[in-house]
Every structure is written in structure tokens, then in C-alpha cells.
PDB file of N, CA and C in Angstrom:
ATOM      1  N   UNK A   1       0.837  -1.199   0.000  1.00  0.00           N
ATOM      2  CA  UNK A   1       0.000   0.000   0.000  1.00  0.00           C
ATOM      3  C   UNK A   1       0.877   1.257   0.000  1.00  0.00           C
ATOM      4  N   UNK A   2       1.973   1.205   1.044  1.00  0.00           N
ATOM      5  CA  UNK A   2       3.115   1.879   0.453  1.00  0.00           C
ATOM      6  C   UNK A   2       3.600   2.641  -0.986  1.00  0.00           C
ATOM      7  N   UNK A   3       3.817   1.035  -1.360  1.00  0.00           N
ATOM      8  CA  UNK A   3       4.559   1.237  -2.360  1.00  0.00           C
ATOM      9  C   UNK A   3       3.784   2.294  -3.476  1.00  0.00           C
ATOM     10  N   UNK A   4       2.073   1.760  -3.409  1.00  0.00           N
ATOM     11  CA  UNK A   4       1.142   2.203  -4.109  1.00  0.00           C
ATOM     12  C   UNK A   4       1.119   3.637  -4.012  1.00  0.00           C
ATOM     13  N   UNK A   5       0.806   4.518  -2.905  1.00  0.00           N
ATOM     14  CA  UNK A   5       0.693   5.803  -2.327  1.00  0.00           C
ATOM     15  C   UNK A   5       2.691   6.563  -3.131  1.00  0.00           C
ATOM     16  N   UNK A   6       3.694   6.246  -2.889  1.00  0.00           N
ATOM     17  CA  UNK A   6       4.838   6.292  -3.610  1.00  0.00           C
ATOM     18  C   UNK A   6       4.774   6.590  -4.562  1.00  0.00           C
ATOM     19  N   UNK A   7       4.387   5.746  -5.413  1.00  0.00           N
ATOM     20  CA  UNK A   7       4.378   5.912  -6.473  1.00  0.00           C
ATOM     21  C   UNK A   7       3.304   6.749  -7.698  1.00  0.00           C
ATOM     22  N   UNK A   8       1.931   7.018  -6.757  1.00  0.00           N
ATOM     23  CA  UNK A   8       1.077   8.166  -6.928  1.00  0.00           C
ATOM     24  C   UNK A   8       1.816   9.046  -6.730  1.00  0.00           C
ATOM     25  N   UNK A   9       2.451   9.515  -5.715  1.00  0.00           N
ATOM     26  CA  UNK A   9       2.929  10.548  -5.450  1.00  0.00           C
ATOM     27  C   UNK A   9       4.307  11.115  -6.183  1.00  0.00           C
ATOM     28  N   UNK A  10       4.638  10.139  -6.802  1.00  0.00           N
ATOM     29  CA  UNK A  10       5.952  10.360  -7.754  1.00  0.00           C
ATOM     30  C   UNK A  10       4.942  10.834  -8.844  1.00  0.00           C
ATOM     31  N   UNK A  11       4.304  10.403  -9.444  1.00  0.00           N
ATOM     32  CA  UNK A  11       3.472  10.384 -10.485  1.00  0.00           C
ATOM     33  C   UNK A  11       3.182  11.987 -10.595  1.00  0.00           C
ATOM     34  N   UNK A  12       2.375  12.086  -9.202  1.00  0.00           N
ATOM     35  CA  UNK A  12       2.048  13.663  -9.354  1.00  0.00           C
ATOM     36  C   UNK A  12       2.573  14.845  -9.269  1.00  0.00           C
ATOM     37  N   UNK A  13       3.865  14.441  -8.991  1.00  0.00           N
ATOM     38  CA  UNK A  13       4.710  15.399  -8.594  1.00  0.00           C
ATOM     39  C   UNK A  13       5.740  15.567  -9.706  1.00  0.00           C
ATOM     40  N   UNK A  14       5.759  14.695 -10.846  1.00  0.00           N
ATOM     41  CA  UNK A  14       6.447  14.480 -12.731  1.00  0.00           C
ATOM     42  C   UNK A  14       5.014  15.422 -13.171  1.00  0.00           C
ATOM     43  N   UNK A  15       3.955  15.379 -12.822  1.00  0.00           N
ATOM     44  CA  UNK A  15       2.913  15.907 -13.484  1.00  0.00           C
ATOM     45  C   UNK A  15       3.004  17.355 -13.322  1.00  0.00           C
ATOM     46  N   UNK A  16       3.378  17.969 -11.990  1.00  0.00           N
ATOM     47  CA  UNK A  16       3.778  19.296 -11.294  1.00  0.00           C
ATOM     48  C   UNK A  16       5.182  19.707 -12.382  1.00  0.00           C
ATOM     49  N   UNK A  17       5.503  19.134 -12.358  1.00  0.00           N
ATOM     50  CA  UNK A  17       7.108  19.179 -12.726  1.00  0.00           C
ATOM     51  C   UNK A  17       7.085  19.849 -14.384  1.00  0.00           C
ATOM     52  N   UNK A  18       6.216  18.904 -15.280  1.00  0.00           N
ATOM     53  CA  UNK A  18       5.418  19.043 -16.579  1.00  0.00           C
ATOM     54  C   UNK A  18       4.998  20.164 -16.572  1.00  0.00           C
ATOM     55  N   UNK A  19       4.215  20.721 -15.759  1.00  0.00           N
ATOM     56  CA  UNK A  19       2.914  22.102 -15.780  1.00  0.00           C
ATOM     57  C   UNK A  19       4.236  23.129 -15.482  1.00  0.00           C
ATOM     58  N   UNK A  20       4.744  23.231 -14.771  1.00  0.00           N
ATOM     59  CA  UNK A  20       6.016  24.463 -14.820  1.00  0.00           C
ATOM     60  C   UNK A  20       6.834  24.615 -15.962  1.00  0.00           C
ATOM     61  N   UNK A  21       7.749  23.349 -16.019  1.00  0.00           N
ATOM     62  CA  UNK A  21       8.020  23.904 -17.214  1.00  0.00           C
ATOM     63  C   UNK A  21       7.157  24.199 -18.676  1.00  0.00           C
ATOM     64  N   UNK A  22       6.127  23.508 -18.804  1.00  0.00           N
ATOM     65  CA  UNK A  22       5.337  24.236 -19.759  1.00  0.00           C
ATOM     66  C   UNK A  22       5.057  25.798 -19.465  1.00  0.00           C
ATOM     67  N   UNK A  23       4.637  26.104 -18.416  1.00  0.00           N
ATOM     68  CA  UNK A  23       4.530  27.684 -18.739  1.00  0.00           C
ATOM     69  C   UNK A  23       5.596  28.545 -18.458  1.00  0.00           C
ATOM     70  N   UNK A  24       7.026  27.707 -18.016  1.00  0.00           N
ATOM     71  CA  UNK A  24       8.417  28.427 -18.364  1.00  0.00           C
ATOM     72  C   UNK A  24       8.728  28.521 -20.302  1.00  0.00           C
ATOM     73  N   UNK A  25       7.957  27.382 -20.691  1.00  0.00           N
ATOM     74  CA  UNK A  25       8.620  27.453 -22.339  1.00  0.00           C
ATOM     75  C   UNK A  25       7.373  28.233 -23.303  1.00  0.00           C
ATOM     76  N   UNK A  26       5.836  28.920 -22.199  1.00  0.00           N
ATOM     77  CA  UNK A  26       5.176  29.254 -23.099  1.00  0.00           C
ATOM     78  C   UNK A  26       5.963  30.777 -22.873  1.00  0.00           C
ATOM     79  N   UNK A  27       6.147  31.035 -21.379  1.00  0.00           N
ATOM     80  CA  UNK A  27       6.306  32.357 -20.929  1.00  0.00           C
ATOM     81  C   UNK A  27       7.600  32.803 -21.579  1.00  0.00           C
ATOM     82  N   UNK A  28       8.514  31.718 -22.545  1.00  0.00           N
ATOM     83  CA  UNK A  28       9.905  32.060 -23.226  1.00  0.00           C
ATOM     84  C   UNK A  28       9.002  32.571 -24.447  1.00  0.00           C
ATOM     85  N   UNK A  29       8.575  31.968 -24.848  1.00  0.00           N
ATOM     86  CA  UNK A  29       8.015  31.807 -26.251  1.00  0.00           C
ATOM     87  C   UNK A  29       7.291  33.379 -26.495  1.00  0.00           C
ATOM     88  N   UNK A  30       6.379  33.859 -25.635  1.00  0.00           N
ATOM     89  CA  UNK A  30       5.721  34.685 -25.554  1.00  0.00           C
ATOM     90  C   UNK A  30       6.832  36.143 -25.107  1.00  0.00           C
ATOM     91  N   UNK A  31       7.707  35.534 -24.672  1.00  0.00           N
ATOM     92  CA  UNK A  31       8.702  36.983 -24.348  1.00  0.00           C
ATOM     93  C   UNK A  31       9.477  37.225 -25.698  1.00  0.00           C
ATOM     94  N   UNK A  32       9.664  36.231 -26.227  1.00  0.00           N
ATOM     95  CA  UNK A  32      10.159  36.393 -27.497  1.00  0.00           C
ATOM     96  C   UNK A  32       8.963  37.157 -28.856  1.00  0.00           C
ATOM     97  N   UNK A  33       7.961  36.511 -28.578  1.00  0.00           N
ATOM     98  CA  UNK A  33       6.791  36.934 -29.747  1.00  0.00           C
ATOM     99  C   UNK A  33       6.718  38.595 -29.317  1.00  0.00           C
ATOM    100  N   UNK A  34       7.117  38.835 -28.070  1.00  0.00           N
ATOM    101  CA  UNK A  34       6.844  40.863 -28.060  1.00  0.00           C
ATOM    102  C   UNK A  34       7.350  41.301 -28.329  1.00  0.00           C
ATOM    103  N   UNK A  35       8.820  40.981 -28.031  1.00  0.00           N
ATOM    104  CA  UNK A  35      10.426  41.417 -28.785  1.00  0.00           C
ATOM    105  C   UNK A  35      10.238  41.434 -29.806  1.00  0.00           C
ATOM    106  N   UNK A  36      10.177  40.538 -30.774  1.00  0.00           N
ATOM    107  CA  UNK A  36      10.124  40.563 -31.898  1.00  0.00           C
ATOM    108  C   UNK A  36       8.798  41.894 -32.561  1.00  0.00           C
ATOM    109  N   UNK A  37       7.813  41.399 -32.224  1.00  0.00           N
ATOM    110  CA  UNK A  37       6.752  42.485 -32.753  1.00  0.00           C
ATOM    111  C   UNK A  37       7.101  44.202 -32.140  1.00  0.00           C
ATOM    112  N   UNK A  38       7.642  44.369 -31.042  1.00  0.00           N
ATOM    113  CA  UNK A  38       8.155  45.631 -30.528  1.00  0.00           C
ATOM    114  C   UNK A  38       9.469  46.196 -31.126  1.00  0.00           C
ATOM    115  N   UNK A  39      10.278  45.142 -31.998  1.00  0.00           N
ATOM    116  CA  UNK A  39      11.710  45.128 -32.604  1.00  0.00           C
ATOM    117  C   UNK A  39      10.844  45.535 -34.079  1.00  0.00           C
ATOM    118  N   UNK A  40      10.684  44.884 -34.747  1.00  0.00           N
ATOM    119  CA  UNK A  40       9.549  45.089 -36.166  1.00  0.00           C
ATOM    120  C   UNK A  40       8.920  46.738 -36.100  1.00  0.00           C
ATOM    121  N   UNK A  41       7.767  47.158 -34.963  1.00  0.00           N
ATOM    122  CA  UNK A  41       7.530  48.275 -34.950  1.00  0.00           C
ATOM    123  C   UNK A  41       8.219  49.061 -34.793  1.00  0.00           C
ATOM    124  N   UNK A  42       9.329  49.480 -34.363  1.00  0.00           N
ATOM    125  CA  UNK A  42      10.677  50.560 -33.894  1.00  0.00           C
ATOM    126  C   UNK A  42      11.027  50.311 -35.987  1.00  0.00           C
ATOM    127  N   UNK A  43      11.641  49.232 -36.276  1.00  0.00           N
ATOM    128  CA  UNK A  43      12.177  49.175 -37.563  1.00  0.00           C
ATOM    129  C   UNK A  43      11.487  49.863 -38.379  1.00  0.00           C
ATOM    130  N   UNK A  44       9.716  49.148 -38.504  1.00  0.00           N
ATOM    131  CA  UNK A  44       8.124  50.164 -38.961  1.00  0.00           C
ATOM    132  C   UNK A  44       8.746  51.649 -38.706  1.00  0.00           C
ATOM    133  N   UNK A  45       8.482  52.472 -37.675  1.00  0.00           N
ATOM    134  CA  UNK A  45       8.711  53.479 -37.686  1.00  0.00           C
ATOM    135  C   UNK A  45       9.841  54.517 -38.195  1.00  0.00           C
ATOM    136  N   UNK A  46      11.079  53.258 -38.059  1.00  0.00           N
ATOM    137  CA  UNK A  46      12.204  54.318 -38.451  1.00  0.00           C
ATOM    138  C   UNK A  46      12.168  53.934 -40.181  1.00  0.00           C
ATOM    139  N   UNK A  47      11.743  53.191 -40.311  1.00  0.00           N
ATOM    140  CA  UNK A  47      11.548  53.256 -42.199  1.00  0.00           C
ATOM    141  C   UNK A  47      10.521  54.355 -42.707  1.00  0.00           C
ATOM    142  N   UNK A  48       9.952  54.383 -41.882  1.00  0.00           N
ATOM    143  CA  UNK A  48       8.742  55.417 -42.266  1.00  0.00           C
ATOM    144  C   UNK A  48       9.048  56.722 -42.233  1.00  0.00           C
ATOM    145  N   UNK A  49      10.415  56.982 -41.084  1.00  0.00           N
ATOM    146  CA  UNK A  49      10.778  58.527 -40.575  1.00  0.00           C
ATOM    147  C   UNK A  49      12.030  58.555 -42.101  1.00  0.00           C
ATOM    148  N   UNK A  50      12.648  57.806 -41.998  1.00  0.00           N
ATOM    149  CA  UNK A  50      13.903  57.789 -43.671  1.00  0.00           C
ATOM    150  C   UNK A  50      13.027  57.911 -44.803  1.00  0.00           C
ATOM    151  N   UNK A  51      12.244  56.976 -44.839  1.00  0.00           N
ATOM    152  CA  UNK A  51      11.554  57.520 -45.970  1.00  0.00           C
ATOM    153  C   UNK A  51      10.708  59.069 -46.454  1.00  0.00           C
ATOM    154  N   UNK A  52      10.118  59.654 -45.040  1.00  0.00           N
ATOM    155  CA  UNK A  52       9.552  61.297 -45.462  1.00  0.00           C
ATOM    156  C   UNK A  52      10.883  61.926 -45.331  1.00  0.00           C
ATOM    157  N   UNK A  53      12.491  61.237 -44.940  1.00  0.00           N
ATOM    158  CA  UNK A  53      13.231  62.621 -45.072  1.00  0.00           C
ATOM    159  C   UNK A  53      13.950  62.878 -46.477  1.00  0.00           C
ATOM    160  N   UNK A  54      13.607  61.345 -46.775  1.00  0.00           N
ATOM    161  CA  UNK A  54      14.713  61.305 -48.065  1.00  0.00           C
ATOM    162  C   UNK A  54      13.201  61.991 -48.985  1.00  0.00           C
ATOM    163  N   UNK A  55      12.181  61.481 -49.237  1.00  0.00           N
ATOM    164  CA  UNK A  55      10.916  62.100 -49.879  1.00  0.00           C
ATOM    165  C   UNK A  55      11.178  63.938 -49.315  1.00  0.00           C
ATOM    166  N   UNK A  56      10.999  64.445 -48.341  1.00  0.00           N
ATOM    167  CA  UNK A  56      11.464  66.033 -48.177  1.00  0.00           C
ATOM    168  C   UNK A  56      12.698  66.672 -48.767  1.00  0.00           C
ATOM    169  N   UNK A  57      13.903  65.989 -48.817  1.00  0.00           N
ATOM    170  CA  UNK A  57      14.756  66.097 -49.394  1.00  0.00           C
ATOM    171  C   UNK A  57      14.978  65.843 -51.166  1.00  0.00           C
ATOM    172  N   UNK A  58      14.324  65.199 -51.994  1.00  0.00           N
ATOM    173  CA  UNK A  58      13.754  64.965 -52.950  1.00  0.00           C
ATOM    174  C   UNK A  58      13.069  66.492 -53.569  1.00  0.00           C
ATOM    175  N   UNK A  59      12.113  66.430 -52.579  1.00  0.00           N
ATOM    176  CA  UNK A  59      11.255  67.718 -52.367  1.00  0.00           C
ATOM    177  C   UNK A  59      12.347  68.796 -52.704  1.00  0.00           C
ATOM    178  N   UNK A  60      13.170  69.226 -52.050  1.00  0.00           N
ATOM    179  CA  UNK A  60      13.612  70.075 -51.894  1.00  0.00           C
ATOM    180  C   UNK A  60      14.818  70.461 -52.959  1.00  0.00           C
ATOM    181  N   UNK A  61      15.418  69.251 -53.378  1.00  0.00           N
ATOM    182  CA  UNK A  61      16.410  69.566 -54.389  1.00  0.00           C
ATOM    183  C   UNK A  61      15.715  69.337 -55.930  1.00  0.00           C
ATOM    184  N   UNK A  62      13.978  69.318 -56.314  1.00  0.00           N
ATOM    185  CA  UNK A  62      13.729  68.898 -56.962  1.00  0.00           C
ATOM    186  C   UNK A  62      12.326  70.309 -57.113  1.00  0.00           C
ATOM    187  N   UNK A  63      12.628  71.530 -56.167  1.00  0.00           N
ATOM    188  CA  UNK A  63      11.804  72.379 -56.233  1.00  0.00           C
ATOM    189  C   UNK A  63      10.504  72.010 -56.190  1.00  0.00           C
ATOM    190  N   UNK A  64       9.925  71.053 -55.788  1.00  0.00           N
ATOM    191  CA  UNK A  64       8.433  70.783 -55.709  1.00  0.00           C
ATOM    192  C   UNK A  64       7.851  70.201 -54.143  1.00  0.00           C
ATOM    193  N   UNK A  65       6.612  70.013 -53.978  1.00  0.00           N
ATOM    194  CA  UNK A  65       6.213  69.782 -52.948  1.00  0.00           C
ATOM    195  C   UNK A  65       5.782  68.453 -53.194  1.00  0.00           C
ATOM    196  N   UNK A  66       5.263  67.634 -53.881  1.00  0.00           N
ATOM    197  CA  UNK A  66       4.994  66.466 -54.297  1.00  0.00           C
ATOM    198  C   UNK A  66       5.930  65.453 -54.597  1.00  0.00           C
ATOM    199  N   UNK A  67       6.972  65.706 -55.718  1.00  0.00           N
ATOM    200  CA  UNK A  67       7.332  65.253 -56.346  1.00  0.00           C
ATOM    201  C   UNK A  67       8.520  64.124 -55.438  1.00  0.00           C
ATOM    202  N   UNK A  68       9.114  64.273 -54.561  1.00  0.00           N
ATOM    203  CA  UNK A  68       9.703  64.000 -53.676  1.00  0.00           C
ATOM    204  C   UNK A  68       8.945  62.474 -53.208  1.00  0.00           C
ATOM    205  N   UNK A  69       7.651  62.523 -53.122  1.00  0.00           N
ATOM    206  CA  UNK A  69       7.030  61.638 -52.210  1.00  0.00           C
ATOM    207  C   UNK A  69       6.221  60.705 -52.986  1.00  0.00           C
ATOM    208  N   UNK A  70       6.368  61.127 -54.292  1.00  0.00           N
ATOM    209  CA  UNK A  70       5.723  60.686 -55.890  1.00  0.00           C
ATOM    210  C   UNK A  70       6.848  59.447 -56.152  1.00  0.00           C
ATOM    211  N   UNK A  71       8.366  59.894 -55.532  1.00  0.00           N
ATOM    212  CA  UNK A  71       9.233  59.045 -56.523  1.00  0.00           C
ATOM    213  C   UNK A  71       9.825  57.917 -55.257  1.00  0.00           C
ATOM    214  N   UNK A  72       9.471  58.374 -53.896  1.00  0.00           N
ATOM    215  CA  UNK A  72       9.097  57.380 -52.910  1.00  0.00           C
ATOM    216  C   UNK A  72       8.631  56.491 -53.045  1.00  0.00           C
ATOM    217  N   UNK A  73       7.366  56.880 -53.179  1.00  0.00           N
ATOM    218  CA  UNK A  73       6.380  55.647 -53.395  1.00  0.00           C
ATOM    219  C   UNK A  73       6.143  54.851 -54.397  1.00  0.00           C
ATOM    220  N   UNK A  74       7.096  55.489 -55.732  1.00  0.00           N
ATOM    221  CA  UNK A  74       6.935  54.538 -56.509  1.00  0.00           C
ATOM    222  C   UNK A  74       8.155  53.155 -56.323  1.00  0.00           C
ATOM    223  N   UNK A  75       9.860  53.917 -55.801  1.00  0.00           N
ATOM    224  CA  UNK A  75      10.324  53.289 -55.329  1.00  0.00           C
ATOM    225  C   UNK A  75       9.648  51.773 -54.238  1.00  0.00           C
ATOM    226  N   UNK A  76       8.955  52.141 -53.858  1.00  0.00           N
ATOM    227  CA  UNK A  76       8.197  51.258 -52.969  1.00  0.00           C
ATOM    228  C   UNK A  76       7.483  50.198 -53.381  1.00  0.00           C
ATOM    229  N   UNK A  77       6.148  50.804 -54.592  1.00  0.00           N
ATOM    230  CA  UNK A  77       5.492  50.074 -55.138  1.00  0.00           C
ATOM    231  C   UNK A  77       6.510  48.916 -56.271  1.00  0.00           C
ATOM    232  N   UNK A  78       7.897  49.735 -57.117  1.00  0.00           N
ATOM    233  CA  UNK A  78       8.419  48.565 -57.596  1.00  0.00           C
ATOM    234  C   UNK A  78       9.025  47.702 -56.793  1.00  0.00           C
ATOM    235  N   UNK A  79       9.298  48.069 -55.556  1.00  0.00           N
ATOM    236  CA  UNK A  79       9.834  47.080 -54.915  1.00  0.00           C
ATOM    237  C   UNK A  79       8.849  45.791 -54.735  1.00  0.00           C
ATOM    238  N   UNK A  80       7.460  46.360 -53.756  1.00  0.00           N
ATOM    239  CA  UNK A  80       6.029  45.308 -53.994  1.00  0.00           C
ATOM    240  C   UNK A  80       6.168  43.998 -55.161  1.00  0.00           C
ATOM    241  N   UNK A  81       6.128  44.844 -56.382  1.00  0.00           N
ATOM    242  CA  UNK A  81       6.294  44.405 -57.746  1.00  0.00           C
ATOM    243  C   UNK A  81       7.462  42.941 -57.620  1.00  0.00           C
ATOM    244  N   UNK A  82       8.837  43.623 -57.500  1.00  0.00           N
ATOM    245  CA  UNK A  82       9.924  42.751 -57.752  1.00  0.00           C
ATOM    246  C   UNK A  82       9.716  41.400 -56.448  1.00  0.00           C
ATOM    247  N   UNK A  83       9.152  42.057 -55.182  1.00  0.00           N
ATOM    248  CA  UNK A  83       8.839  41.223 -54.235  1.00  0.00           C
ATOM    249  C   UNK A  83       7.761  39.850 -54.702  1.00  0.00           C
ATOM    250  N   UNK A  84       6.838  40.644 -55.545  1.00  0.00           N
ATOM    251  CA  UNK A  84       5.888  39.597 -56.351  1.00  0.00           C
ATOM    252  C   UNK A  84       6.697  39.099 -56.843  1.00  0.00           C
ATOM    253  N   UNK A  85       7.575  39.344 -58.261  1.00  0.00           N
ATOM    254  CA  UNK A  85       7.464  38.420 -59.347  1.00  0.00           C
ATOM    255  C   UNK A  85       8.288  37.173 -58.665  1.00  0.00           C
ATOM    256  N   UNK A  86       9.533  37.926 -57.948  1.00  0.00           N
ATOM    257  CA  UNK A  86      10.333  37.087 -57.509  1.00  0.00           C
ATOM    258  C   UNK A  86       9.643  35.904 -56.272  1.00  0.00           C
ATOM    259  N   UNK A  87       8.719  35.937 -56.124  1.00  0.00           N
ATOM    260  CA  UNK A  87       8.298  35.322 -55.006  1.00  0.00           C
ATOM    261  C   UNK A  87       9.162  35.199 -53.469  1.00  0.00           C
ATOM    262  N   UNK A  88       9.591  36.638 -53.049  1.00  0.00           N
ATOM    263  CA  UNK A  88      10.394  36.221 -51.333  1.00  0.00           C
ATOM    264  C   UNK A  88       9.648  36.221 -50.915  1.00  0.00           C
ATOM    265  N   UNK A  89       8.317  36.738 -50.809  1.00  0.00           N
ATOM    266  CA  UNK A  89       7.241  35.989 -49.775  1.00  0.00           C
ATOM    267  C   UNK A  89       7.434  34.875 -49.496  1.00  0.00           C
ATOM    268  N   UNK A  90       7.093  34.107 -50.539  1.00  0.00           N
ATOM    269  CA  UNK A  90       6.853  32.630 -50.149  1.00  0.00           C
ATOM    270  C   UNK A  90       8.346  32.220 -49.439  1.00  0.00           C
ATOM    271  N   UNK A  91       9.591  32.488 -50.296  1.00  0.00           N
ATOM    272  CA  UNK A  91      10.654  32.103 -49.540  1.00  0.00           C
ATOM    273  C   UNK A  91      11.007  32.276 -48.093  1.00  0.00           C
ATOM    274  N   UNK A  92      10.015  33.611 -47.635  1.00  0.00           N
ATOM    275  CA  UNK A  92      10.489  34.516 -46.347  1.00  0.00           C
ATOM    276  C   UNK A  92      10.223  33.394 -45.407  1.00  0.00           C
ATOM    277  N   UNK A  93       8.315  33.209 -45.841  1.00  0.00           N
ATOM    278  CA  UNK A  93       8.069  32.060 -44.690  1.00  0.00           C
ATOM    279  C   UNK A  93       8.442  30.895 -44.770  1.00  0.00           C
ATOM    280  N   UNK A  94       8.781  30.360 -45.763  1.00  0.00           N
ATOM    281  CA  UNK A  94       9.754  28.822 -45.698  1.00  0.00           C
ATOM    282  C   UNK A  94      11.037  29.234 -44.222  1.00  0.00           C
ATOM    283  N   UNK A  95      11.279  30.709 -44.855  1.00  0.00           N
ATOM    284  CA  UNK A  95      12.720  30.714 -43.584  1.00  0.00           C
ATOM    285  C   UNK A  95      12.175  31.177 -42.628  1.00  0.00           C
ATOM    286  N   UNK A  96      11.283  31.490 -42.154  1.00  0.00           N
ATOM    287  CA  UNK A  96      10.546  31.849 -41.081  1.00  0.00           C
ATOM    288  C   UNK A  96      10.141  30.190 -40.287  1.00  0.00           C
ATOM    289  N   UNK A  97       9.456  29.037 -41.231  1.00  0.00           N
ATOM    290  CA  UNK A  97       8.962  28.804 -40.883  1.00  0.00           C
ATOM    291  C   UNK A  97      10.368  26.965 -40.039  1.00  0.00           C
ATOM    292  N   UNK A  98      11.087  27.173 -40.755  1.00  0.00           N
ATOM    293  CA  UNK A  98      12.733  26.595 -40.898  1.00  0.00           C
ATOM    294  C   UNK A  98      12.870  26.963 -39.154  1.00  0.00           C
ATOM    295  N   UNK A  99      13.129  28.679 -39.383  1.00  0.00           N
ATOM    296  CA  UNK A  99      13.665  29.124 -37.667  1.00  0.00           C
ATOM    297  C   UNK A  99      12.903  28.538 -36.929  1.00  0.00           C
ATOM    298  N   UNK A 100      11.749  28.887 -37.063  1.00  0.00           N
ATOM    299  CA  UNK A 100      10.796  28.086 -35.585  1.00  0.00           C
ATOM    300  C   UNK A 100      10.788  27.143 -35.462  1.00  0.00           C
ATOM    301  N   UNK A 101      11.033  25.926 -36.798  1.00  0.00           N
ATOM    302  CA  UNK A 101      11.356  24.312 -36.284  1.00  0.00           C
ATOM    303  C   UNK A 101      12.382  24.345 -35.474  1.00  0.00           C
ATOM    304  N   UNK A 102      13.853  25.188 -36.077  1.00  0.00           N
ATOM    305  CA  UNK A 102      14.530  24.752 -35.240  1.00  0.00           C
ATOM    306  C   UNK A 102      14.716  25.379 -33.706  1.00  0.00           C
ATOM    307  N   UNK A 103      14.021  26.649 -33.674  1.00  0.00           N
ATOM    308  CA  UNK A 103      14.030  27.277 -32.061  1.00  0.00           C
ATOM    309  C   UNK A 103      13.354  26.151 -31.496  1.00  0.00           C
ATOM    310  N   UNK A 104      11.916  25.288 -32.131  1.00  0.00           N
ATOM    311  CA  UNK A 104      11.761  24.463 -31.087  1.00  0.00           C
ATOM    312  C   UNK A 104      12.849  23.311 -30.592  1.00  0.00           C
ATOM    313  N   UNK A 105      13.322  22.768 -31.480  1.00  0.00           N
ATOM    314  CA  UNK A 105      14.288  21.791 -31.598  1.00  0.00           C
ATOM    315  C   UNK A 105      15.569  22.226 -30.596  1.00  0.00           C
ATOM    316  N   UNK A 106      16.133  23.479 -30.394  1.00  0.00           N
ATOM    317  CA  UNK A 106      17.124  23.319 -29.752  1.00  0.00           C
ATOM    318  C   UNK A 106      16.063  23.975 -28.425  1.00  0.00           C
ATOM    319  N   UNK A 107      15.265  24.256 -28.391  1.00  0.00           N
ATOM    320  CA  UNK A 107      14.503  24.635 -27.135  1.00  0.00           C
ATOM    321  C   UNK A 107      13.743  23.003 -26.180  1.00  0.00           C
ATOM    322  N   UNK A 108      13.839  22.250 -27.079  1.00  0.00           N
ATOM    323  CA  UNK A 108      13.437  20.539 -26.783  1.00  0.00           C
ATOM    324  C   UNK A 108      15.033  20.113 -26.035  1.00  0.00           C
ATOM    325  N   UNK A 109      16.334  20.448 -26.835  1.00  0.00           N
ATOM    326  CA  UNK A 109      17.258  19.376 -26.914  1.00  0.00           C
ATOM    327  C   UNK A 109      18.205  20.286 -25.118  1.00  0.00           C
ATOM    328  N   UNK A 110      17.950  21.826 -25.096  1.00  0.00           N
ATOM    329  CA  UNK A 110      17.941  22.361 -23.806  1.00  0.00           C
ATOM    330  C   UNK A 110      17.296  21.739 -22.929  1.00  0.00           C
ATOM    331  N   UNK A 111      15.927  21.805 -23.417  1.00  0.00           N
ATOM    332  CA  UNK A 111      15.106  21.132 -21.633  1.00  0.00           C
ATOM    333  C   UNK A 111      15.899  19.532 -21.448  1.00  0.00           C
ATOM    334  N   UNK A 112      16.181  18.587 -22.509  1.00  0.00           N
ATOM    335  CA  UNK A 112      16.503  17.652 -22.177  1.00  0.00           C
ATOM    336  C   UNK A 112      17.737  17.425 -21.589  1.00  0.00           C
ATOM    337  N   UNK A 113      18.921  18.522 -22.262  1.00  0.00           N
ATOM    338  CA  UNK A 113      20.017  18.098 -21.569  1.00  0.00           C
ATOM    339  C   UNK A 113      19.801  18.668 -20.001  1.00  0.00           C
ATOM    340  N   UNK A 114      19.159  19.584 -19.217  1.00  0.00           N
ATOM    341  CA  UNK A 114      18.688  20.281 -18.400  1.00  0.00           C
ATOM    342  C   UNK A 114      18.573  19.050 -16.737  1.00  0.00           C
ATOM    343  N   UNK A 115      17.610  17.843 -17.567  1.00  0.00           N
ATOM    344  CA  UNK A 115      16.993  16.583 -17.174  1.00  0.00           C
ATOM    345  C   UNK A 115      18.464  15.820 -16.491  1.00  0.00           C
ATOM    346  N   UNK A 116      19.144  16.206 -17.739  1.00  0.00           N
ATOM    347  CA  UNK A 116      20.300  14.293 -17.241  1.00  0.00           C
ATOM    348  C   UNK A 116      21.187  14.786 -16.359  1.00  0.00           C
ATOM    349  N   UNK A 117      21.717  14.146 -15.435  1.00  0.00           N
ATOM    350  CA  UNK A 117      22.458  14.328 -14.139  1.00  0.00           C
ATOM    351  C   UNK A 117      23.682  14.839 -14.422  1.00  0.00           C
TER     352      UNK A 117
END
């Protein structure tokens, strides 16, 4: 009866053991997903601030008020374009989707070496 009660209690306490580190590897996971989206928006913004200075500057050596922000955006839109024909979309998330196999993979092969004595 011992042995029985033991070994429940080992049981539940691998089960305890399970539930922590799961929300140590969601609470990694999730510190990483803000970084990243808070790293992206800072980048968002400062592309956006280079782009109206070089478009003002355009402006300015080009005597117009438009014209500056005309040859921006078209810069932009061929880029769209070359982004289409060439397909890096699709390539981006193949490598997007590559990293996250392997963040899990060495985030698996951490917890395990973590385990052995």
C-alpha cells in the first residue's frame, strides 16, 4: 500500500514538474513573440521617418512639394512588384517557418540536456 501511495505521489509530482516547465517554455516563447513584434515596430517606424526625409529632401532639391514623395512611393510600389514576381514571400516564410522548427528543436534538446544528471 506503500509502495502504491509512492508511487502516486511520484506520479504527481512528474505531473507538477510538466505544468512548470510548460509555462516556463510558453512564458519564453511569448517573451520572445513581443520582442520581436516591438523590434519590427521601432524598424516600422524608423523606415517610415527615412523615408519622409529622403521624400522632403527629394522635395527640396527637386523644387516641388509632391514630387519627392511621388518618386518614394513609386520606389516602394516597384519594390512590392519585384517582391511579387520574384516570389520572397513565399521564400520569407519557408525561412521563417525553418527558424521556428529549429528554435523548437534546440529549445526541446535544452530542456533535455537540463533533465540528465
Amino acid at each position: 500500500d506503500s509502495i502504491v501511495e509512492d508511487l502516486v505521489a511520484i506520479v504527481e509530482a512528474k505531473i507538477e514538474l510538466l505544468k512548470i516547465e510548460l509555462k516556463e517554455e510558453a512564458a519564453k516563447a511569448v517573451t520572445k513573440i513581443i520582442s520581436a513584434v516591438v523590434l519590427a515596430l521601432l524598424l516600422f517606424l524608423i523606415l517610415i521617418f527615412v523615408s519622409i526625409t529622403i521624400a522632403t529632401l527629394l522635395n527640396h532639391f527637386l523644387e516641388s512639394r509632391f514630387w519627392g514623395f511621388a518618386i518614394v512611393t513609386a520606389f516602394y510600389l516597384l519594390l512590392l512588384v519585384a517582391f511579387k514576381l520574384f516570389r520572397v514571400g513565399e521564400k520569407l516564410e519557408k525561412r521563417i517557418e525553418m527558424s521556428l522548427s529549429n528554435f523548437e528543436e534546440e529549445d526541446t534538446e535544452t530542456s533535455d540536456s537540463d533533465e540528465q544528471p
